[in-house]
C-alpha atoms as a PDB file:
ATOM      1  CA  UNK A   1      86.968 120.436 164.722  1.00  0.00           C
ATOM      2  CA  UNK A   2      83.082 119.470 163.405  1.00  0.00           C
ATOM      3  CA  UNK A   3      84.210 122.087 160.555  1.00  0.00           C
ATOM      4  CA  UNK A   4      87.120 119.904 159.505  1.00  0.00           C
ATOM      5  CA  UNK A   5      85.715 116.614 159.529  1.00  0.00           C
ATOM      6  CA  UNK A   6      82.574 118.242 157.478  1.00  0.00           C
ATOM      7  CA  UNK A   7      85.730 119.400 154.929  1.00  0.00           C
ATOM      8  CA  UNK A   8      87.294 115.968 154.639  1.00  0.00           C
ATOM      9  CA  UNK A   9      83.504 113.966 154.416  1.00  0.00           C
ATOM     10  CA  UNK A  10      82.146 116.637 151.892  1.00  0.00           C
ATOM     11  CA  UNK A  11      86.169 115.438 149.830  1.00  0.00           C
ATOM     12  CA  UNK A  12      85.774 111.738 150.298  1.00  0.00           C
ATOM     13  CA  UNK A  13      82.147 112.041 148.937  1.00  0.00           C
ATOM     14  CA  UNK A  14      83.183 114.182 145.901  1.00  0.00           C
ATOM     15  CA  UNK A  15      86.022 111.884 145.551  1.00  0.00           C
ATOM     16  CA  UNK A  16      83.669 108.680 145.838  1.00  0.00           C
ATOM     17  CA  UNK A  17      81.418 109.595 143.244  1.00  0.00           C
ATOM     18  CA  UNK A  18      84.361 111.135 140.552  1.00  0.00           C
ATOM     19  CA  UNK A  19      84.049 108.140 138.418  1.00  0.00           C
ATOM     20  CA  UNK A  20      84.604 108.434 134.091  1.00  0.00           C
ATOM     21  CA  UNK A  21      81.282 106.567 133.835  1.00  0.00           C
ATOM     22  CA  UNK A  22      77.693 106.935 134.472  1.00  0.00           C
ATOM     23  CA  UNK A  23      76.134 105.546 137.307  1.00  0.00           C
ATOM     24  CA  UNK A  24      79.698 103.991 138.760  1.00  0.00           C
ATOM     25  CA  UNK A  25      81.493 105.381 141.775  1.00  0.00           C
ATOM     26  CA  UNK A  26      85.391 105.684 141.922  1.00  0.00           C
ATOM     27  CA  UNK A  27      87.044 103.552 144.771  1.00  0.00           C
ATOM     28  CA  UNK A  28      90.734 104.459 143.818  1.00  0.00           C
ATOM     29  CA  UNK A  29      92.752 104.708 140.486  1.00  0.00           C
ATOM     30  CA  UNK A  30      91.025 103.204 137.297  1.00  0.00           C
ATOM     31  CA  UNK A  31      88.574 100.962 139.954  1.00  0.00           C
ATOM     32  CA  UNK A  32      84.902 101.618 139.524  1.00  0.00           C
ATOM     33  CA  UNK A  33      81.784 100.050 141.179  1.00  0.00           C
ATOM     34  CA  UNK A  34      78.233  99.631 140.310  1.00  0.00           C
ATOM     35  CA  UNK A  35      75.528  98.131 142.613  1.00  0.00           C
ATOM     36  CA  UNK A  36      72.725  97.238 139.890  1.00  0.00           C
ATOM     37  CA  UNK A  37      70.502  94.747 141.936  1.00  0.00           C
ATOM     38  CA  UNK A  38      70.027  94.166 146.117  1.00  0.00           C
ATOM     39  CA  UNK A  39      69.666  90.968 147.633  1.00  0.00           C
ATOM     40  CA  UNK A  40      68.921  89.169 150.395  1.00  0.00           C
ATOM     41  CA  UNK A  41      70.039  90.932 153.529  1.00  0.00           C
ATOM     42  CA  UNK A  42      69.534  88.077 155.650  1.00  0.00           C
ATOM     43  CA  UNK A  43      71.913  86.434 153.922  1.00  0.00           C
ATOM     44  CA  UNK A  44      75.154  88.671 154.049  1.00  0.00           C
ATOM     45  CA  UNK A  45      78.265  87.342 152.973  1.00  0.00           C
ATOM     46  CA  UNK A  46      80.822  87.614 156.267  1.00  0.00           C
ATOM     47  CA  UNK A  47      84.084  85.972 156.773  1.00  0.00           C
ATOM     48  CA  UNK A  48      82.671  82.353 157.939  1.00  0.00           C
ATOM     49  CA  UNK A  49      80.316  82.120 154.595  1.00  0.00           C
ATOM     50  CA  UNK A  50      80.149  79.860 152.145  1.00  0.00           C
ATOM     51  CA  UNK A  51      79.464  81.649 148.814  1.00  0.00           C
ATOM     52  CA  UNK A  52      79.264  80.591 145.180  1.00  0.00           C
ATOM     53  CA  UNK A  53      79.447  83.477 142.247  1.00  0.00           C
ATOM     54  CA  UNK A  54      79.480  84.062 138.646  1.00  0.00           C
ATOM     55  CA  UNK A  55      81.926  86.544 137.222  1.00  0.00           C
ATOM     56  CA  UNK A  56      81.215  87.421 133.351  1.00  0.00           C
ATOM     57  CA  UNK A  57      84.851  89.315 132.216  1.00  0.00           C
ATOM     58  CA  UNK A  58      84.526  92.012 129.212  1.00  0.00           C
ATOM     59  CA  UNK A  59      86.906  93.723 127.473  1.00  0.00           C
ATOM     60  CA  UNK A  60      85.807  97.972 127.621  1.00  0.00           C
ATOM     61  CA  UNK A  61      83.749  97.355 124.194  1.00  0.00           C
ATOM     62  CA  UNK A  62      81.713  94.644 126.078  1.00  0.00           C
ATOM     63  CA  UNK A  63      83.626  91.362 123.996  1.00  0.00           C
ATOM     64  CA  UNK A  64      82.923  88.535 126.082  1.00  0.00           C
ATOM     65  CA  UNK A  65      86.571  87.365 127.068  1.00  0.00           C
ATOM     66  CA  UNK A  66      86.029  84.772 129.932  1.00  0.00           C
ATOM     67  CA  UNK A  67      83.089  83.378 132.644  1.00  0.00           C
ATOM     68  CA  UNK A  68      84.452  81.928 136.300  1.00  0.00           C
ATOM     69  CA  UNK A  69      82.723  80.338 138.349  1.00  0.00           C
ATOM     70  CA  UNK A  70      83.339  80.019 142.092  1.00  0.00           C
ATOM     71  CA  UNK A  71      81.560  77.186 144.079  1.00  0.00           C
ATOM     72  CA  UNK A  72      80.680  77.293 147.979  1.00  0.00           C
ATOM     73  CA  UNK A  73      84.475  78.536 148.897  1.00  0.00           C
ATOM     74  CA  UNK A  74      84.880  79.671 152.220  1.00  0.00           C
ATOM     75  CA  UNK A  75      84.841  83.190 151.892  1.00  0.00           C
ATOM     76  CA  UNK A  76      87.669  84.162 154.434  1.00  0.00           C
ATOM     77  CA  UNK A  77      90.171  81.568 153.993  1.00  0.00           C
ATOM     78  CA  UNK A  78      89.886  82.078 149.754  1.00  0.00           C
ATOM     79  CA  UNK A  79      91.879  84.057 148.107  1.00  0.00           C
ATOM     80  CA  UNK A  80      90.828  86.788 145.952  1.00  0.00           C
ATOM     81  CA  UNK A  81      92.149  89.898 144.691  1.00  0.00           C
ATOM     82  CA  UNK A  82      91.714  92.950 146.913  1.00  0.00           C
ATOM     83  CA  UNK A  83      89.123  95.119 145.579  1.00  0.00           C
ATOM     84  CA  UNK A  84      86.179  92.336 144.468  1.00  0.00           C
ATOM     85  CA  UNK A  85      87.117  90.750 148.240  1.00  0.00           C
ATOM     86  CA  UNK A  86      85.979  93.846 149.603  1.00  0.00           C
ATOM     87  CA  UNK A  87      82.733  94.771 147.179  1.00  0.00           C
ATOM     88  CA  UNK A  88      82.135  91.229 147.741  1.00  0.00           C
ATOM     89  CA  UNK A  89      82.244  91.790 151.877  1.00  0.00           C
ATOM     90  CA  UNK A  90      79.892  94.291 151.998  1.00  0.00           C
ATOM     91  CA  UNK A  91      77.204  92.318 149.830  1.00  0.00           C
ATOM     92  CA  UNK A  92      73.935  89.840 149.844  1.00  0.00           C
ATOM     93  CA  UNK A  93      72.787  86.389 148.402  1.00  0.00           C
ATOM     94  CA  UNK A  94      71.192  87.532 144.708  1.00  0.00           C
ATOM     95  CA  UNK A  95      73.052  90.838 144.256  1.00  0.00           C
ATOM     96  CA  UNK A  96      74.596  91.856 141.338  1.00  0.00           C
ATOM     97  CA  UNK A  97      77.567  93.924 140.616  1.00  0.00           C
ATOM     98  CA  UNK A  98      79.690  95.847 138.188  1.00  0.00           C
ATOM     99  CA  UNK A  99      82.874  96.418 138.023  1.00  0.00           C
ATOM    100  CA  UNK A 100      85.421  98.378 136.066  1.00  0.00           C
ATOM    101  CA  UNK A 101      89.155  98.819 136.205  1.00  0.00           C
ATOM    102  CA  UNK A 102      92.442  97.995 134.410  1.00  0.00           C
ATOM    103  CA  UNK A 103      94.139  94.158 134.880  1.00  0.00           C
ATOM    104  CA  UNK A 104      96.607  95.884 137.350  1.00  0.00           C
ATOM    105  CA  UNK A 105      94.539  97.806 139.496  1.00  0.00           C
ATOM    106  CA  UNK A 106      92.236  95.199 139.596  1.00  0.00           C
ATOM    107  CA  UNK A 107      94.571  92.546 140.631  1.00  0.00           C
ATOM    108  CA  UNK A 108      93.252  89.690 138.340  1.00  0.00           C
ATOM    109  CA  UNK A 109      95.756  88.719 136.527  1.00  0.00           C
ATOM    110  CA  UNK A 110      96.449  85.559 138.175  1.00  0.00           C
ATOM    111  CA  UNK A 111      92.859  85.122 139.161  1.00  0.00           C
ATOM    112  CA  UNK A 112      91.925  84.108 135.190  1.00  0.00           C
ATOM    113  CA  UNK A 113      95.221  82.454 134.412  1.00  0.00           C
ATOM    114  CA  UNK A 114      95.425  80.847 132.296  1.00  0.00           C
ATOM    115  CA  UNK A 115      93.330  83.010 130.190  1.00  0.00           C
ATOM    116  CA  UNK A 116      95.317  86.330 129.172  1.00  0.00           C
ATOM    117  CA  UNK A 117      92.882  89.160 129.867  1.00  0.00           C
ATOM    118  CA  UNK A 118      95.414  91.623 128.250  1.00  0.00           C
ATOM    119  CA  UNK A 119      98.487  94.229 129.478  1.00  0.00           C
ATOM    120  CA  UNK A 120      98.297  95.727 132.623  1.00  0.00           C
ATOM    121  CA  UNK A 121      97.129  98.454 131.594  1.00  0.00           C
ATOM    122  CA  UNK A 122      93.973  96.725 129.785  1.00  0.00           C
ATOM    123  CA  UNK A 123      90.628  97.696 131.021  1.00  0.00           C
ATOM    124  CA  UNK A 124      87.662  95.264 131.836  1.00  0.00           C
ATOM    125  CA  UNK A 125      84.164  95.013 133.053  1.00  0.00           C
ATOM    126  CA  UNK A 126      83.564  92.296 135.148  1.00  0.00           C
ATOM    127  CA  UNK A 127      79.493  91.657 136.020  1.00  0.00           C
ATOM    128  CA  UNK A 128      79.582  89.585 139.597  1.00  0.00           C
ATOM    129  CA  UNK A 129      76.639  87.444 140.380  1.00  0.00           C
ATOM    130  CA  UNK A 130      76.733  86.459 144.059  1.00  0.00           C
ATOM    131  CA  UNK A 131      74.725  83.280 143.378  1.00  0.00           C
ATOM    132  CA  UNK A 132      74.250  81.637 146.918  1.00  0.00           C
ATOM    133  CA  UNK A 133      75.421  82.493 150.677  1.00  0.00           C
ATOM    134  CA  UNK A 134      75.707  79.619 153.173  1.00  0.00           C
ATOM    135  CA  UNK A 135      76.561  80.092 156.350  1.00  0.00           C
ATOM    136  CA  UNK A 136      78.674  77.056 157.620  1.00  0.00           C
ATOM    137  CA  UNK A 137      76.040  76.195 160.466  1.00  0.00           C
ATOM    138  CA  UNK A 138      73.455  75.046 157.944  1.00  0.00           C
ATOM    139  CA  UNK A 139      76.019  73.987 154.869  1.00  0.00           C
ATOM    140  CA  UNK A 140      75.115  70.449 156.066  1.00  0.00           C
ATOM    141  CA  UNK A 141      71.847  70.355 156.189  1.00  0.00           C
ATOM    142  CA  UNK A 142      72.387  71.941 152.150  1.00  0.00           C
ATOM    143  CA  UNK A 143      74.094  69.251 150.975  1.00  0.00           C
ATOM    144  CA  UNK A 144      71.991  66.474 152.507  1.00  0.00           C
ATOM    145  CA  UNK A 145      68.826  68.232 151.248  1.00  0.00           C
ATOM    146  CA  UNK A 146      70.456  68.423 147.694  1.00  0.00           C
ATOM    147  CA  UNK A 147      71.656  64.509 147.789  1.00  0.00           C
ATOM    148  CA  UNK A 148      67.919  63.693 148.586  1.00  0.00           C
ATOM    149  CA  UNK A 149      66.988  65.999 145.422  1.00  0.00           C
ATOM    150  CA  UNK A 150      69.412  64.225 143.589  1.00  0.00           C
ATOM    151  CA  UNK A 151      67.977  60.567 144.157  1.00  0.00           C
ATOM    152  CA  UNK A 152      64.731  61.629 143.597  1.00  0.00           C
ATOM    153  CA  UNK A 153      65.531  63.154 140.290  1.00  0.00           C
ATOM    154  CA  UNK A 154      67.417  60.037 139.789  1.00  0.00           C
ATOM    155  CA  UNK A 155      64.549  57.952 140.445  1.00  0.00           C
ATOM    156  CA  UNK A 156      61.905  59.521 138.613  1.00  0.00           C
ATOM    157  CA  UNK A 157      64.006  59.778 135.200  1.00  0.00           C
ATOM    158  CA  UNK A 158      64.351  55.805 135.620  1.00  0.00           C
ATOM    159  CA  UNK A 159      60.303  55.211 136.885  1.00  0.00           C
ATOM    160  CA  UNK A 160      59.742  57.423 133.480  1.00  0.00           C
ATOM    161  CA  UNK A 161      61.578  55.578 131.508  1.00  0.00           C
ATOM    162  CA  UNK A 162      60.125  52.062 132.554  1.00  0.00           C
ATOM    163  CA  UNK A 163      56.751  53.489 132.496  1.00  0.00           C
ATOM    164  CA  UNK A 164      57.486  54.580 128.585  1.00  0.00           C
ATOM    165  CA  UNK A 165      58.734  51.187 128.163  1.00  0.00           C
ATOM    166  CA  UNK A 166      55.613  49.187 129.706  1.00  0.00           C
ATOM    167  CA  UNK A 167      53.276  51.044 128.369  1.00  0.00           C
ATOM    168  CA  UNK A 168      54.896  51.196 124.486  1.00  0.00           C
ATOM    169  CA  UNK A 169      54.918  55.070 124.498  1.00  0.00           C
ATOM    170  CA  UNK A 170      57.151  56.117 121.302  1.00  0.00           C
ATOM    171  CA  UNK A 171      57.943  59.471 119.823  1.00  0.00           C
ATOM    172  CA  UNK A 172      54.578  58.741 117.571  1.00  0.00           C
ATOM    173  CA  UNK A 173      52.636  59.756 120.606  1.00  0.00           C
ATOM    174  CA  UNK A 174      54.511  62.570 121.918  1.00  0.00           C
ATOM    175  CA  UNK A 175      52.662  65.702 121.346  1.00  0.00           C
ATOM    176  CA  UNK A 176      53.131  68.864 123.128  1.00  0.00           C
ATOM    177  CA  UNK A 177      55.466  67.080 125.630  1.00  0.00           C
ATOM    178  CA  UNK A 178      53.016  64.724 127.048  1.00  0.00           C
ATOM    179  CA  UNK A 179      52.703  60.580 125.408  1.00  0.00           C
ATOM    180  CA  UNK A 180      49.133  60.185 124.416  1.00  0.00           C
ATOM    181  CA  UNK A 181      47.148  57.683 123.356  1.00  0.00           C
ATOM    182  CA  UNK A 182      43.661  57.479 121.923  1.00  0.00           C
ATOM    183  CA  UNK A 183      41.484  54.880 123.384  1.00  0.00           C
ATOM    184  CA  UNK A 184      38.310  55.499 122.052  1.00  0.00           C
ATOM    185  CA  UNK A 185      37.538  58.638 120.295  1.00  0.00           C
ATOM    186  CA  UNK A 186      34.699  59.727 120.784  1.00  0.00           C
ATOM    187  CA  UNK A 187      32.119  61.009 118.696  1.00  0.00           C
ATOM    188  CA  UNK A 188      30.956  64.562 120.619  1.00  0.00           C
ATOM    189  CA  UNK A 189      32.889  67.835 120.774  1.00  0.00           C
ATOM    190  CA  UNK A 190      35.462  69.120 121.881  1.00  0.00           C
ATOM    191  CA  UNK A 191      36.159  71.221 125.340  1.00  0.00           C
ATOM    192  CA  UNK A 192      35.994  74.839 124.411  1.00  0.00           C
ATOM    193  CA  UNK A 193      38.276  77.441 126.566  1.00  0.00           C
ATOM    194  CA  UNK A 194      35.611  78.754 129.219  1.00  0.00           C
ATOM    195  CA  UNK A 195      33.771  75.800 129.086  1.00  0.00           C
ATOM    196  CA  UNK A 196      33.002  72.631 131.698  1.00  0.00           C
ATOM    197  CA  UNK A 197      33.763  68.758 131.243  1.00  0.00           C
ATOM    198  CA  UNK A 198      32.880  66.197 133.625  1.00  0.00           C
ATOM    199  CA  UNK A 199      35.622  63.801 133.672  1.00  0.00           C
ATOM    200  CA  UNK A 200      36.184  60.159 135.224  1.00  0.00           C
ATOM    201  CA  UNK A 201      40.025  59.481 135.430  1.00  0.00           C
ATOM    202  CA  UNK A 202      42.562  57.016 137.746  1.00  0.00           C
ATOM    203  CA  UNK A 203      46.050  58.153 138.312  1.00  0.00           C
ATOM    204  CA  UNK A 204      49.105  56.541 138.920  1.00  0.00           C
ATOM    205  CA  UNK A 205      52.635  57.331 139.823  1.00  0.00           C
ATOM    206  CA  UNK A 206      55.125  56.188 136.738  1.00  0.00           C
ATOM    207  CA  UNK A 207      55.489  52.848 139.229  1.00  0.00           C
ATOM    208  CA  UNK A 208      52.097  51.789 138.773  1.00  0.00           C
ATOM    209  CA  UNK A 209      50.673  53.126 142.098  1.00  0.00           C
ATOM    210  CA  UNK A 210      47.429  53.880 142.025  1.00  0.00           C
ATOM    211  CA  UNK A 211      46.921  57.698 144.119  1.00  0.00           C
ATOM    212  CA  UNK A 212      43.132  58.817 142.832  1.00  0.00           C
ATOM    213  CA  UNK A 213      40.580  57.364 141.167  1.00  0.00           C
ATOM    214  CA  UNK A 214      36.932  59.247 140.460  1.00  0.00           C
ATOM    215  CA  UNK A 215      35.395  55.954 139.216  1.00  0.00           C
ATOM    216  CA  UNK A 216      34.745  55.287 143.178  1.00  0.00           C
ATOM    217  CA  UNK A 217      32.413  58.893 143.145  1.00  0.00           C
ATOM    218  CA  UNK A 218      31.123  61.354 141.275  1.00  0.00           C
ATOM    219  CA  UNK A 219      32.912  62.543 137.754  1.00  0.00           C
ATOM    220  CA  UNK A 220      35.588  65.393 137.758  1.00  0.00           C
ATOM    221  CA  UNK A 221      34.177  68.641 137.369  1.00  0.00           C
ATOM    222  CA  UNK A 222      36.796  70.701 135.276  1.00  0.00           C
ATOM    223  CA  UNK A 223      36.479  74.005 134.250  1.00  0.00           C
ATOM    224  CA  UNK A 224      38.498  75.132 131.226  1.00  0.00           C
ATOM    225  CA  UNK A 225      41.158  77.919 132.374  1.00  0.00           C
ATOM    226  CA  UNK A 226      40.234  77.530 135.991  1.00  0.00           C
ATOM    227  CA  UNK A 227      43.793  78.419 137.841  1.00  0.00           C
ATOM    228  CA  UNK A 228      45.419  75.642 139.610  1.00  0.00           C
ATOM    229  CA  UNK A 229      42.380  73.212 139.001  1.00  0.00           C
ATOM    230  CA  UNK A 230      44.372  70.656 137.214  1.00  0.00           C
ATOM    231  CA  UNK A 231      47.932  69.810 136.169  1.00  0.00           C
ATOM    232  CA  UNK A 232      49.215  71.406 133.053  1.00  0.00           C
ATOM    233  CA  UNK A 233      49.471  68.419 131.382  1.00  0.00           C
ATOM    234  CA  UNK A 234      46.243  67.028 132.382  1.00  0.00           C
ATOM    235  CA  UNK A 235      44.677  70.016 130.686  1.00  0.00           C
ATOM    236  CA  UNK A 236      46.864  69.280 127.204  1.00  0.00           C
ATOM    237  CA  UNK A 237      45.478  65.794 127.551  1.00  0.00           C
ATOM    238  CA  UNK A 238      41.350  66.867 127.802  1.00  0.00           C
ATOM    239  CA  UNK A 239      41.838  69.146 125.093  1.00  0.00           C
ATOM    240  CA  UNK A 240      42.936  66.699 122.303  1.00  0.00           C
ATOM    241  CA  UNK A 241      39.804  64.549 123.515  1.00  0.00           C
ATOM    242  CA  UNK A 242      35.893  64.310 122.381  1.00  0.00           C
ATOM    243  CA  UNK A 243      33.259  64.113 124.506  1.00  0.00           C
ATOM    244  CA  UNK A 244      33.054  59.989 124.894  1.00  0.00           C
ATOM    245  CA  UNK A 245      36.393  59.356 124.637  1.00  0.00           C
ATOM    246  CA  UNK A 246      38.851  57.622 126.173  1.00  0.00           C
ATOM    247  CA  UNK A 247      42.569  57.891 126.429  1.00  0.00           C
ATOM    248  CA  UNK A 248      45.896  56.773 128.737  1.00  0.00           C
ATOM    249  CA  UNK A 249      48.793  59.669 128.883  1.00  0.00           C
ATOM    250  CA  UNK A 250      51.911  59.911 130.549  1.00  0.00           C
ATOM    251  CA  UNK A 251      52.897  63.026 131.501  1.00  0.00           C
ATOM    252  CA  UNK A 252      56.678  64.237 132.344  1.00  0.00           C
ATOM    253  CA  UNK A 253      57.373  66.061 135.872  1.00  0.00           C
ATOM    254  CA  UNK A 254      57.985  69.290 134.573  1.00  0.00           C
ATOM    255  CA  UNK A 255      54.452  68.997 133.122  1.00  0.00           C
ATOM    256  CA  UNK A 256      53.185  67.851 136.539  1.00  0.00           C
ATOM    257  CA  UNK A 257      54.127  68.376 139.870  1.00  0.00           C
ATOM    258  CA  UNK A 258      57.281  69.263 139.077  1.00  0.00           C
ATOM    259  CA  UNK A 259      60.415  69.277 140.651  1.00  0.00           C
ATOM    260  CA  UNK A 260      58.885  69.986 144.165  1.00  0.00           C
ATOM    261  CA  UNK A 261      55.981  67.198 143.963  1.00  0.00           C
ATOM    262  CA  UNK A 262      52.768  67.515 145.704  1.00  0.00           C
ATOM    263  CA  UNK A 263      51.916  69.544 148.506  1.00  0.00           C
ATOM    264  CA  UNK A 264      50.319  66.173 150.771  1.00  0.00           C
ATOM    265  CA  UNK A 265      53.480  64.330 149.792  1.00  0.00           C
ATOM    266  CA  UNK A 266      51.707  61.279 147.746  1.00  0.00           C
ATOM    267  CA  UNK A 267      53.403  62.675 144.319  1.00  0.00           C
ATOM    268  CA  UNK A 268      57.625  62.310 145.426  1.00  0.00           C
ATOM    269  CA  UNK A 269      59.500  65.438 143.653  1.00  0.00           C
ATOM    270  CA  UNK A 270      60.521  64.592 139.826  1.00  0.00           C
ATOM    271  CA  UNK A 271      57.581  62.388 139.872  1.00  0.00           C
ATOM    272  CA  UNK A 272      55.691  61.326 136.107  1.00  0.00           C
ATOM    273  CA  UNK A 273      52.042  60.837 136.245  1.00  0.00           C
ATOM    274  CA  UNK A 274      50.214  58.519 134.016  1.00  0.00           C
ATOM    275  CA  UNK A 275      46.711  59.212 133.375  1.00  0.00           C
ATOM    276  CA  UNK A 276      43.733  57.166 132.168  1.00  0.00           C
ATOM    277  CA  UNK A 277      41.052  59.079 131.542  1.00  0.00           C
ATOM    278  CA  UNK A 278      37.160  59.140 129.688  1.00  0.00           C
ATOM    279  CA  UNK A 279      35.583  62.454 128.802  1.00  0.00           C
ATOM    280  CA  UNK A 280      32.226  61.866 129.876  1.00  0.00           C
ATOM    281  CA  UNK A 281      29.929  64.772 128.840  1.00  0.00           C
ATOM    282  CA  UNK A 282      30.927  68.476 127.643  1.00  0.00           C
ATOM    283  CA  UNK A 283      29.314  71.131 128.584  1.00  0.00           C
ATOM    284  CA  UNK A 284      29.987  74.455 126.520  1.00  0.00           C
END
């Protein structure tokens, strides 16, 4: 009996790995898989799931033919053709895979109507990005987490936009994505990369909230190339300054905190920061 069961695994094996091209396995007829990346296997897609993918479809010369997109469908009650239900079953959150296979054994041609992806007996490679796995438990707590994201990107595009307004930032003063303005110029040098400034500045939130201000202490010391001493845009700013000098600058979230804001919470997500700063003494 083990001898016959060692037969028919040693044939399914053989059979399993018979595929036309490199590094795919057969799963019947013209159908061929390929896992190229793992995910997240503590996010497994199971029949309750929510999951959202990306399928890129290819003719067998790799001619982009179509893209679909499937958004947070429930992955049990969908409907999908048999053999991507099934890779797609036994996969993770972040995993991508490859498939190959004509339009009949695959199933699909319904799927991409009403785009014609050939005769039945076409072939096509279709690249499968599982983009996100939700389990239905938490899908709430998702969405409410994304409609706060939402209003606070909302929020800081408009606090931006009055804060260009009030302070009469045009395109004149855009340079290297931040709005600066010169103050006072200055009549020292410049910071060099590896050297130190001592810098007074306040901050404010694109509202006009004050959140820092160095004036009530000692000067910044900043270090030139330091990592994570001061916001990207802050450095931009410093380095188009002389020692002496004085300037105001606004600088754009993504040049900031980003879309995550700060770690204490003072800076919201999204969040501009507008800058007025003097550079007091350089030392090179």
């Amino acid at each position: 009996m083990r001898i016959t069961i060692s037969i028919l695994l040693t044939f399914f094996l053989l059979g399993c790995n018979s595929s036309d091209y490199e590094g795919y396995k057969r799963i019947h007829d013209s159908v061929h898989f390929q896992r190229i990346t793992l995910g997240d296997d503590t996010r497994k897609v199971d029949e309750d799931s929510f999951v959202s993918l990306t399928i890129a479809v290819s003719s067998i010369d790799d001619s982009l033919m179509l893209e679909k997109r499937v958004k947070r469908v429930q992955f049990g009650s969908a409907e999908w053709p048999k053999d991507i239900k099934s890779i797609i079953a036994s996969s993770n959150e972040g995993e991508e895979l490859k498939i190959i296979g004509s339009v009949k054994d695959l199933q699909v041609k319904d799927w991409f109507s009403p785009v014609d992806v050939g005769m039945d007996n076409s072939l096509l490679k279709l690249n499968l990005f599982i983009n996100e796995v939700v389990e239905a438990s938490v899908l709430l707590q998702v969405r409410a987490e994304e409609r706060l994201r939402s209003d606070f990107e909302m929020q800081g595009q408009l606090s931006f936009q009055n804060a260009l307004d009030s302070l009469r930032f045009d395109e004149s003063n855009l340079h290297e994505g931040i709005y600066f303005r010169s103050q006072s110029d200055g009549e020292g040098s410049s910071i060099k990369s590896g050297g130190t400034a001592l810098i007074h500045y306040r901050t404010y939130l694109a509202n006009g909230l004050l959140i820092d201000d160095t004036y009530k202490d000692e000067p910044f010391e900043y270090h030139v190339g330091k990592p994570d001493q001061v916001l990207k845009g802050f450095a931009q700013a410093i380095a188009m300054m002389k020692e002496g000098g004085k300037a105001q600058f606004l600088i754009p979230y993504k040049l900031a905190y980003g879309d995550k804001g700060s770690s204490s919470g003072i800076v919201p997500p999204f969040s501009a920061i507008i800058y007025e700063a003097e550079l007091m003494k350089v030392l090179n």
